[in-house]
C-alpha atoms as a PDB file:
ATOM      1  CA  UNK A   1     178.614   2.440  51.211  1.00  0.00           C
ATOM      2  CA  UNK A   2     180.128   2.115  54.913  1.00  0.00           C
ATOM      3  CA  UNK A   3     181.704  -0.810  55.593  1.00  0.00           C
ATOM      4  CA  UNK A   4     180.278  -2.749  58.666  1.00  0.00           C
ATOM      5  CA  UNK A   5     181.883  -3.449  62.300  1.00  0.00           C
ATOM      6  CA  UNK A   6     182.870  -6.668  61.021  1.00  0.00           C
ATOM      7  CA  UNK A   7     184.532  -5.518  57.524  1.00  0.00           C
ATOM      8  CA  UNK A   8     186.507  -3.025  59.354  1.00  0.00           C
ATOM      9  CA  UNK A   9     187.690  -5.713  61.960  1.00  0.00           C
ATOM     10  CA  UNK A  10     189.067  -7.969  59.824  1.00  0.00           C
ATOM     11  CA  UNK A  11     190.781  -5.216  57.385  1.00  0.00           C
ATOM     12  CA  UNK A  12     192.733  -4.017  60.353  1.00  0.00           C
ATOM     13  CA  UNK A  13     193.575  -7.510  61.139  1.00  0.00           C
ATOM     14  CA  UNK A  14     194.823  -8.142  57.381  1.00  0.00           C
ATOM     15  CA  UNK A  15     196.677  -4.452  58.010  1.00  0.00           C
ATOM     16  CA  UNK A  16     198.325  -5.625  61.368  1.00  0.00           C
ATOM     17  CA  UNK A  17     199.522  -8.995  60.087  1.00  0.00           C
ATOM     18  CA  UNK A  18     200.641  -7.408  57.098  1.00  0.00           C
ATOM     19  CA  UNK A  19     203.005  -4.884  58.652  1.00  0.00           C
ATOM     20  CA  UNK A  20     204.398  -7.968  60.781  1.00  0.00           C
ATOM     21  CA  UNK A  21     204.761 -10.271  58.098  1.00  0.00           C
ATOM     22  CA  UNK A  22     206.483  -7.932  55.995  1.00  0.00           C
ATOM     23  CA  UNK A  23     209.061  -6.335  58.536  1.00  0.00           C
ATOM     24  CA  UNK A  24     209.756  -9.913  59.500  1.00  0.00           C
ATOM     25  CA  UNK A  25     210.013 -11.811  56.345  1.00  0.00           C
ATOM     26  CA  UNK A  26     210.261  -8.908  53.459  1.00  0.00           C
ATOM     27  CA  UNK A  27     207.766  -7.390  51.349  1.00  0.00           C
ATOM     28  CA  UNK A  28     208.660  -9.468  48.185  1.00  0.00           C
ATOM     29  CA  UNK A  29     208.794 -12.945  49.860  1.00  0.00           C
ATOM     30  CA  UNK A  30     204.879 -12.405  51.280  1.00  0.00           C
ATOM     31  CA  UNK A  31     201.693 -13.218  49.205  1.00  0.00           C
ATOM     32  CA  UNK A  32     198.274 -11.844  49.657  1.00  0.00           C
ATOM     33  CA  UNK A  33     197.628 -16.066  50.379  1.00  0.00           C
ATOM     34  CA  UNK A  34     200.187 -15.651  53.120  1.00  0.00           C
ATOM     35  CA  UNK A  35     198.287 -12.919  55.132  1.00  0.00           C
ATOM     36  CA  UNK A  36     195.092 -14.137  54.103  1.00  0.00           C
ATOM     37  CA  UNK A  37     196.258 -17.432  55.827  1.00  0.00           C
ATOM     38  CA  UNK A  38     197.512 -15.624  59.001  1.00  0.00           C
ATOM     39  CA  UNK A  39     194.449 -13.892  59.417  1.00  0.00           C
ATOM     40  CA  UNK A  40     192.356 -16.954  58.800  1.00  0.00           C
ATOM     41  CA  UNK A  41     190.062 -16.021  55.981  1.00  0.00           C
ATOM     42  CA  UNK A  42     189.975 -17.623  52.544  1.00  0.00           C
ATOM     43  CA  UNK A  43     192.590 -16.232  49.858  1.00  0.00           C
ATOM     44  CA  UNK A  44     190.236 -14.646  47.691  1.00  0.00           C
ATOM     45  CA  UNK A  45     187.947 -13.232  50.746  1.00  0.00           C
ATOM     46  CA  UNK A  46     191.670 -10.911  51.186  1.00  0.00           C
ATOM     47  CA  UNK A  47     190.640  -9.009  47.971  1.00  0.00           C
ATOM     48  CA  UNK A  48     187.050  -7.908  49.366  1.00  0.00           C
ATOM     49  CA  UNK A  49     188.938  -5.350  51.787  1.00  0.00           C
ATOM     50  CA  UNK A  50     192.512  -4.676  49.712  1.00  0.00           C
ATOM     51  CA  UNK A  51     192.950  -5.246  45.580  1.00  0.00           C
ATOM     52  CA  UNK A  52     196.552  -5.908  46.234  1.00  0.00           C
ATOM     53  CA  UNK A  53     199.945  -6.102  48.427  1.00  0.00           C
ATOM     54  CA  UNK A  54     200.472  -2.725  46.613  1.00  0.00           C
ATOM     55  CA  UNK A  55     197.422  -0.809  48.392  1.00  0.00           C
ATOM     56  CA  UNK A  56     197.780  -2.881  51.488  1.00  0.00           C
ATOM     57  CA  UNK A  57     201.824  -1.075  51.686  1.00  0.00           C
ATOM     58  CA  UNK A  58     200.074   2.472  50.910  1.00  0.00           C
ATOM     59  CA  UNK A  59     197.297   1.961  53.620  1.00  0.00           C
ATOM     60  CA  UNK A  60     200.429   1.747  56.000  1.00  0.00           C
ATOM     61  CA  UNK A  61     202.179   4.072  55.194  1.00  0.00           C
ATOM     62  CA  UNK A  62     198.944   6.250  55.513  1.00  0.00           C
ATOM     63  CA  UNK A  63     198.826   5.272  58.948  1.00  0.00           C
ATOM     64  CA  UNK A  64     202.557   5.839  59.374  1.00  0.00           C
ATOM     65  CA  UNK A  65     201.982   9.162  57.913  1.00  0.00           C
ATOM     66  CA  UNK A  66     198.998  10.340  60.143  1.00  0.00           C
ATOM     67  CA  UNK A  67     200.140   9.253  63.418  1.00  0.00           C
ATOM     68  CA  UNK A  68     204.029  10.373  62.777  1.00  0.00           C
ATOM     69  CA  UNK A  69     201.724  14.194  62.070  1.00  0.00           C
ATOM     70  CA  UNK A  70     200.157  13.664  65.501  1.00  0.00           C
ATOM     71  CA  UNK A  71     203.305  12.589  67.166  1.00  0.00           C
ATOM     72  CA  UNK A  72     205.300  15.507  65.600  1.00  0.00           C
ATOM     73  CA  UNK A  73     206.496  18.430  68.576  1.00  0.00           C
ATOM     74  CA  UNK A  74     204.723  21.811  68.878  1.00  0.00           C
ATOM     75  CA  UNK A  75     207.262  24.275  67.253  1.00  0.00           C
ATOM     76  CA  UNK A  76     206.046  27.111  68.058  1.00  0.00           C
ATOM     77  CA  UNK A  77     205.394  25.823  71.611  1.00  0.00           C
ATOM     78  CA  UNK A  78     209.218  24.874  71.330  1.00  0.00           C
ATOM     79  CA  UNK A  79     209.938  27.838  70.094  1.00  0.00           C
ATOM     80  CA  UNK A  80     209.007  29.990  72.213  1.00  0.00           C
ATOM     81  CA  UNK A  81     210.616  27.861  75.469  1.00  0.00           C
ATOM     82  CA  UNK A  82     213.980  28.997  73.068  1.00  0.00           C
ATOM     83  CA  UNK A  83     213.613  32.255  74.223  1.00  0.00           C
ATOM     84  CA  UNK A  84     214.066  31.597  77.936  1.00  0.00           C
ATOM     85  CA  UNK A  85     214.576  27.683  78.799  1.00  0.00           C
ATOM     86  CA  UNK A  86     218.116  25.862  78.234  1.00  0.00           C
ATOM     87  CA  UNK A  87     218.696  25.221  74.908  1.00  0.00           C
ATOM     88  CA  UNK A  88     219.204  21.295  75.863  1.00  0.00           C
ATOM     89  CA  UNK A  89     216.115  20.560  77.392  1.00  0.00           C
ATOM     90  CA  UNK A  90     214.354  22.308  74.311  1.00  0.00           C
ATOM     91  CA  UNK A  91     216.560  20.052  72.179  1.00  0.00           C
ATOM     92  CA  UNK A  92     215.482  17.014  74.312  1.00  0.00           C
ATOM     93  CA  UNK A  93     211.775  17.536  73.631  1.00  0.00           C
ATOM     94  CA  UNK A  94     212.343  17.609  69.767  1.00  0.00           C
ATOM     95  CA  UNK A  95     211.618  13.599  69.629  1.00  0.00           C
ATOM     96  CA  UNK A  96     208.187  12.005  68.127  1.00  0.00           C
ATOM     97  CA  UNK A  97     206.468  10.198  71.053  1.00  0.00           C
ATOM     98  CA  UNK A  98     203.597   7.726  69.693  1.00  0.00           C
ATOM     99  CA  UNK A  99     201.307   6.177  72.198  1.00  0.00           C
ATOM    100  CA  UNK A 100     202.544   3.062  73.068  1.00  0.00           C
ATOM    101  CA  UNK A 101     199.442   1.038  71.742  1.00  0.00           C
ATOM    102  CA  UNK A 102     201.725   1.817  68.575  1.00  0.00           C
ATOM    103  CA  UNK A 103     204.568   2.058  68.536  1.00  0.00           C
ATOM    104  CA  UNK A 104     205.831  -1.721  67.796  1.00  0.00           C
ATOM    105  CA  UNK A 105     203.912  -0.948  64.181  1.00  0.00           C
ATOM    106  CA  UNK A 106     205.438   2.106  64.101  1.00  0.00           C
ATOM    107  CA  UNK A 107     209.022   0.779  64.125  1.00  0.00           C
ATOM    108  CA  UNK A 108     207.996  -1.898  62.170  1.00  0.00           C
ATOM    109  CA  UNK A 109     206.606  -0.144  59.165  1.00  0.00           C
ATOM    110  CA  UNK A 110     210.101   2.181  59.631  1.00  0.00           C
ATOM    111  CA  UNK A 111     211.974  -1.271  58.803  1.00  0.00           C
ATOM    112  CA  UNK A 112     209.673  -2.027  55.716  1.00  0.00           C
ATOM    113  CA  UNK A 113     210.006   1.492  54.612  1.00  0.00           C
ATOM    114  CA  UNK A 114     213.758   1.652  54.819  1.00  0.00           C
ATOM    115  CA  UNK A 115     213.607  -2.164  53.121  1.00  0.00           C
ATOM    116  CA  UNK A 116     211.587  -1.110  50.357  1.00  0.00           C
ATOM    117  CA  UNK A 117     212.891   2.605  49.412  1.00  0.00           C
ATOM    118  CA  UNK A 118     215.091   1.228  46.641  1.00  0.00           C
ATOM    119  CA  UNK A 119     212.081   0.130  44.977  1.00  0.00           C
ATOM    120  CA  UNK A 120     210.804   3.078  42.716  1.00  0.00           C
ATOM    121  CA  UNK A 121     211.137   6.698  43.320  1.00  0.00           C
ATOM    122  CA  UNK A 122     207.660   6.744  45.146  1.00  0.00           C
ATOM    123  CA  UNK A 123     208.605   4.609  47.784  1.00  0.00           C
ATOM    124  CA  UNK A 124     211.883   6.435  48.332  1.00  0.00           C
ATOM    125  CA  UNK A 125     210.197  10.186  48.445  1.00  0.00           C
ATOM    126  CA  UNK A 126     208.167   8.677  51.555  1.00  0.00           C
ATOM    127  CA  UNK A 127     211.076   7.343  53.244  1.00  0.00           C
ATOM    128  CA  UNK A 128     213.005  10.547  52.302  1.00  0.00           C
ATOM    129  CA  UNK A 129     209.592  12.813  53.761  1.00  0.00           C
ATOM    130  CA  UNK A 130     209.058  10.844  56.656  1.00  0.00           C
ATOM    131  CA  UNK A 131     212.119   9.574  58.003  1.00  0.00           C
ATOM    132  CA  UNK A 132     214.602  12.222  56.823  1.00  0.00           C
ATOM    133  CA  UNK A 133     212.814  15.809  56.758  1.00  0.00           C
ATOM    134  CA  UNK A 134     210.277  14.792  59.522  1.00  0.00           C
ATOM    135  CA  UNK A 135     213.044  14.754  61.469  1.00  0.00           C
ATOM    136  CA  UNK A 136     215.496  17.444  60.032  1.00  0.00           C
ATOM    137  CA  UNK A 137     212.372  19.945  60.163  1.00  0.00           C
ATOM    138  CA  UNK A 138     212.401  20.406  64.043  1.00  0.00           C
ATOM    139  CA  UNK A 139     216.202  20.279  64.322  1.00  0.00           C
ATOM    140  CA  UNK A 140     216.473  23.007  61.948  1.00  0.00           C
ATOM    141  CA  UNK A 141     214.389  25.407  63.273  1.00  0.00           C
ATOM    142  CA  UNK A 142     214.930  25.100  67.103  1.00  0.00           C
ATOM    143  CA  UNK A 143     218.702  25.538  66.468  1.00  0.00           C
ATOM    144  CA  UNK A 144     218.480  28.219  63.860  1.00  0.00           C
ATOM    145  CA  UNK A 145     216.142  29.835  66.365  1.00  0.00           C
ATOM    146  CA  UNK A 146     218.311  29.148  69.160  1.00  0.00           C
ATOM    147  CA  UNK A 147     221.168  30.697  67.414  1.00  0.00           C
ATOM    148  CA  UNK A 148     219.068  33.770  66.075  1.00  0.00           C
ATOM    149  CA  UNK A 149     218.513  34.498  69.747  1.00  0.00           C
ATOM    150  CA  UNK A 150     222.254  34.387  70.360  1.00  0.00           C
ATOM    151  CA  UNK A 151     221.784  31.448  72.916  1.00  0.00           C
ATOM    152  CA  UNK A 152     224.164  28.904  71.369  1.00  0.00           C
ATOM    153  CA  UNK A 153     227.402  29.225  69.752  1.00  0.00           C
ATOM    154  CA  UNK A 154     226.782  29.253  65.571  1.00  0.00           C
ATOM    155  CA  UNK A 155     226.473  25.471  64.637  1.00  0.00           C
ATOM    156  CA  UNK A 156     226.900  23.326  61.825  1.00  0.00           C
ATOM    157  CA  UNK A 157     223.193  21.836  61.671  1.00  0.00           C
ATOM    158  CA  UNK A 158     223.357  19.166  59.056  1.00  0.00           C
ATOM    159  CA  UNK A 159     225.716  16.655  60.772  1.00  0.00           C
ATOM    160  CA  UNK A 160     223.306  17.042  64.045  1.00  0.00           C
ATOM    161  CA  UNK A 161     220.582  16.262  62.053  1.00  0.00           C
ATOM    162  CA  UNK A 162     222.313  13.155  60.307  1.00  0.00           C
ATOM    163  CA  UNK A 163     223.463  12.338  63.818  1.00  0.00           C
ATOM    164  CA  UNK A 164     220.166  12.148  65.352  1.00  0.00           C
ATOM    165  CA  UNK A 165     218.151  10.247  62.327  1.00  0.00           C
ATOM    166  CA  UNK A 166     220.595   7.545  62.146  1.00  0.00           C
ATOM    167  CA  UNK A 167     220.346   7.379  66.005  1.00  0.00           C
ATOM    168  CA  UNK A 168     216.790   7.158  65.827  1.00  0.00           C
ATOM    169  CA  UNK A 169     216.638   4.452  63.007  1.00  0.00           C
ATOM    170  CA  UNK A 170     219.036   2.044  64.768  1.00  0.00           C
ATOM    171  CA  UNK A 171     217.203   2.285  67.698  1.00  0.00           C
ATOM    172  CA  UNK A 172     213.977   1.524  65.718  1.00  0.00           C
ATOM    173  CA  UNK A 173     215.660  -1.653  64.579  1.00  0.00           C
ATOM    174  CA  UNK A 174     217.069  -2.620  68.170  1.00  0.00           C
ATOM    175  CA  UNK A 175     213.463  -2.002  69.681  1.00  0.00           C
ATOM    176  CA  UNK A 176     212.431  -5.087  67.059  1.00  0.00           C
ATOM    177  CA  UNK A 177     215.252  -7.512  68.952  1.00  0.00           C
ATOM    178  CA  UNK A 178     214.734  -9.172  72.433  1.00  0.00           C
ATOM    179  CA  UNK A 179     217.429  -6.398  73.021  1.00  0.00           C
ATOM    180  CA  UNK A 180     215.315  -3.333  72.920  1.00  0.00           C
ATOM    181  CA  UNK A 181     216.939  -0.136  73.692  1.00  0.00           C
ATOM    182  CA  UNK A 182     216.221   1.424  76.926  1.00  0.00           C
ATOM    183  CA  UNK A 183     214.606   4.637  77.464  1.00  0.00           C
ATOM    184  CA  UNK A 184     218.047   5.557  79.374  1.00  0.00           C
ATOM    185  CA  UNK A 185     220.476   4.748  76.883  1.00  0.00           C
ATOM    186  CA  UNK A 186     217.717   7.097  74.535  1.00  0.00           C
ATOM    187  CA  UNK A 187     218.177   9.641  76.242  1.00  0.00           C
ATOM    188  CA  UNK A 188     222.474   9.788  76.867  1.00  0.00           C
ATOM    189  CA  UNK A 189     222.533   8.513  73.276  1.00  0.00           C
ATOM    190  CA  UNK A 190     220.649  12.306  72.872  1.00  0.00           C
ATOM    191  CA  UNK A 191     222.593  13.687  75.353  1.00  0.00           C
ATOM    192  CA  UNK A 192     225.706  13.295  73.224  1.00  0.00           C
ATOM    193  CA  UNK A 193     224.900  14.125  70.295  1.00  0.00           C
ATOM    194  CA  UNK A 194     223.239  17.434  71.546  1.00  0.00           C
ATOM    195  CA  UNK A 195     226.354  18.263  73.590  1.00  0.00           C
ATOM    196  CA  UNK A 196     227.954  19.438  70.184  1.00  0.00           C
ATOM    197  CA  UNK A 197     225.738  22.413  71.117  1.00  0.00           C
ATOM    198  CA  UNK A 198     227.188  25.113  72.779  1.00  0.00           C
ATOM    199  CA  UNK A 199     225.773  27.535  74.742  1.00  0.00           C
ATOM    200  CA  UNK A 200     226.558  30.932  74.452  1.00  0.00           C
ATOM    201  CA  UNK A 201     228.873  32.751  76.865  1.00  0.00           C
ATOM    202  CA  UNK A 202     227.582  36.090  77.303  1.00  0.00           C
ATOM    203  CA  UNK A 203     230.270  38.499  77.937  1.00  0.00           C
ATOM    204  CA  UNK A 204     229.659  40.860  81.337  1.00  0.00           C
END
C-alpha cells in the first residue's frame, strides 16, 4: 500500500533529524525516543515509518548512495575533453557537485559514515565504496587516460588519489564548523595537489 502525503512527510522529517542528531551527538548515544522527540511525535508512533535506528542508518546511506551516483562526473564526457583540453582543467572537473538543497546532509552522513565504519564489515564496505573508490574511480581513469594519450608525464596515481580523498573528507568536516571552507581555498587546495601532474613536453 502507498504511504500517504502525510506518512511520507513525517518519515523524511524522522530521516532529516536523524542524520543531524547522529553526526552531532553519535550514532550510539541517540535513541529512536530521542528523534521521535525531536520530530514531535510519540515514541512508539517512530516505529510506524522505521522498525529501528538500524534501517533508519541504511535509508541514509541509500540516499547517500543515490545522490553521490547522480553527482558522480561524466567520464566519458571527461574523457574525451583528455584528448584535446589541458589536462588540469579536466582534473578540476573530476569533483562530485550535489545541489546545494543537500549538501549539509551530505557531509553530514560522510561524518556518521566515517564514525561508524569500525562497526561491522558492512558498514565499512560502504564507507570503503563510497568514500574511497567513488573517488579513486575518476582519478584513475582520467590520468591513466591522460597518460595513454602521452599528455602528462607517467604518474604515480595512488598517492593523488589518497591526496585528494583525505582533502575532500577534511573539508567535509570543516564545512560542519562555523569555519566552513571556502570555495577558493577548494579549489588551490586542488590546485596543489594536481600540480604533481606534469604535462608532457613534446619534443619538436
Amino acid at each position: 500500500m502507498a504511504e500517504s502525503p502525510g506518512a511520507i512527510h513525517t518519515k523524511d522529517r524522522i530521516l532529516n533529524a536523524a542524520v543531524r542528531m547522529f553526526s552531532d551527538r553519535g550514532y550510539d548515544k541517540v535513541s529512536m525516543r530521542d528523534i521521535a522527540a525531536a520530530v514531535g511525535i510519540t515514541a512508539p508512533s517512530i516505529y510506524n515509518h522505521f522498525s529501528s535506528k538500524e534501517e533508519l542508518l541504511w535509508e541514509m546511506y541509500d540516499f547517500f548512495e543515490r545522490e553521490q551516483l547522480k553527482a558522480m562526473p561524466d567520464l566519458d564526457t571527461l574523457l574525451k575533453r583528455a584528448e584535446t583540453e589541458e589536462p588540469l582543467n579536466i582534473l578540476m572537473s573530476l569533483g562530485f557537485h550535489y545541489p546545494p538543497e543537500i549538501q549539509l546532509v551530505m557531509y553530514r552522513i560522510n561524518i556518521i559514515a566515517a564514525a561508524e565504519a569500525h562497526h561491522d564489515e558492512k558498514r565499512s564496505d560502504f564507507v570503503k565504496k563510497n568514500f574511497f573508490e567513488a573517488n579513486a574511480k575518476p582519478i584513475e581513469t582520467v590520468l591513466s587516460r591522460l597518460m595513454e594519450l602521452d599528455r602528462i608525464e607517467p604518474v604515480d596515481i595512488a598517492p593523488i588519489v589518497s591526496l585528494v580523498v583525505n582533502f575532500a573528507f577534511s573539508a567535509v568536516q570543516r564545512n560542519l564548523t562555523t569555519y566552513p571552507m571556502l570555495m577558493e581555498e577548494w579549489l588551490e587546495g586542488m590546485k596543489f595537489v594536481f600540480s604533481q601532474v606534469k604535462l608532457k613536453v613534446k619534443a619538436e
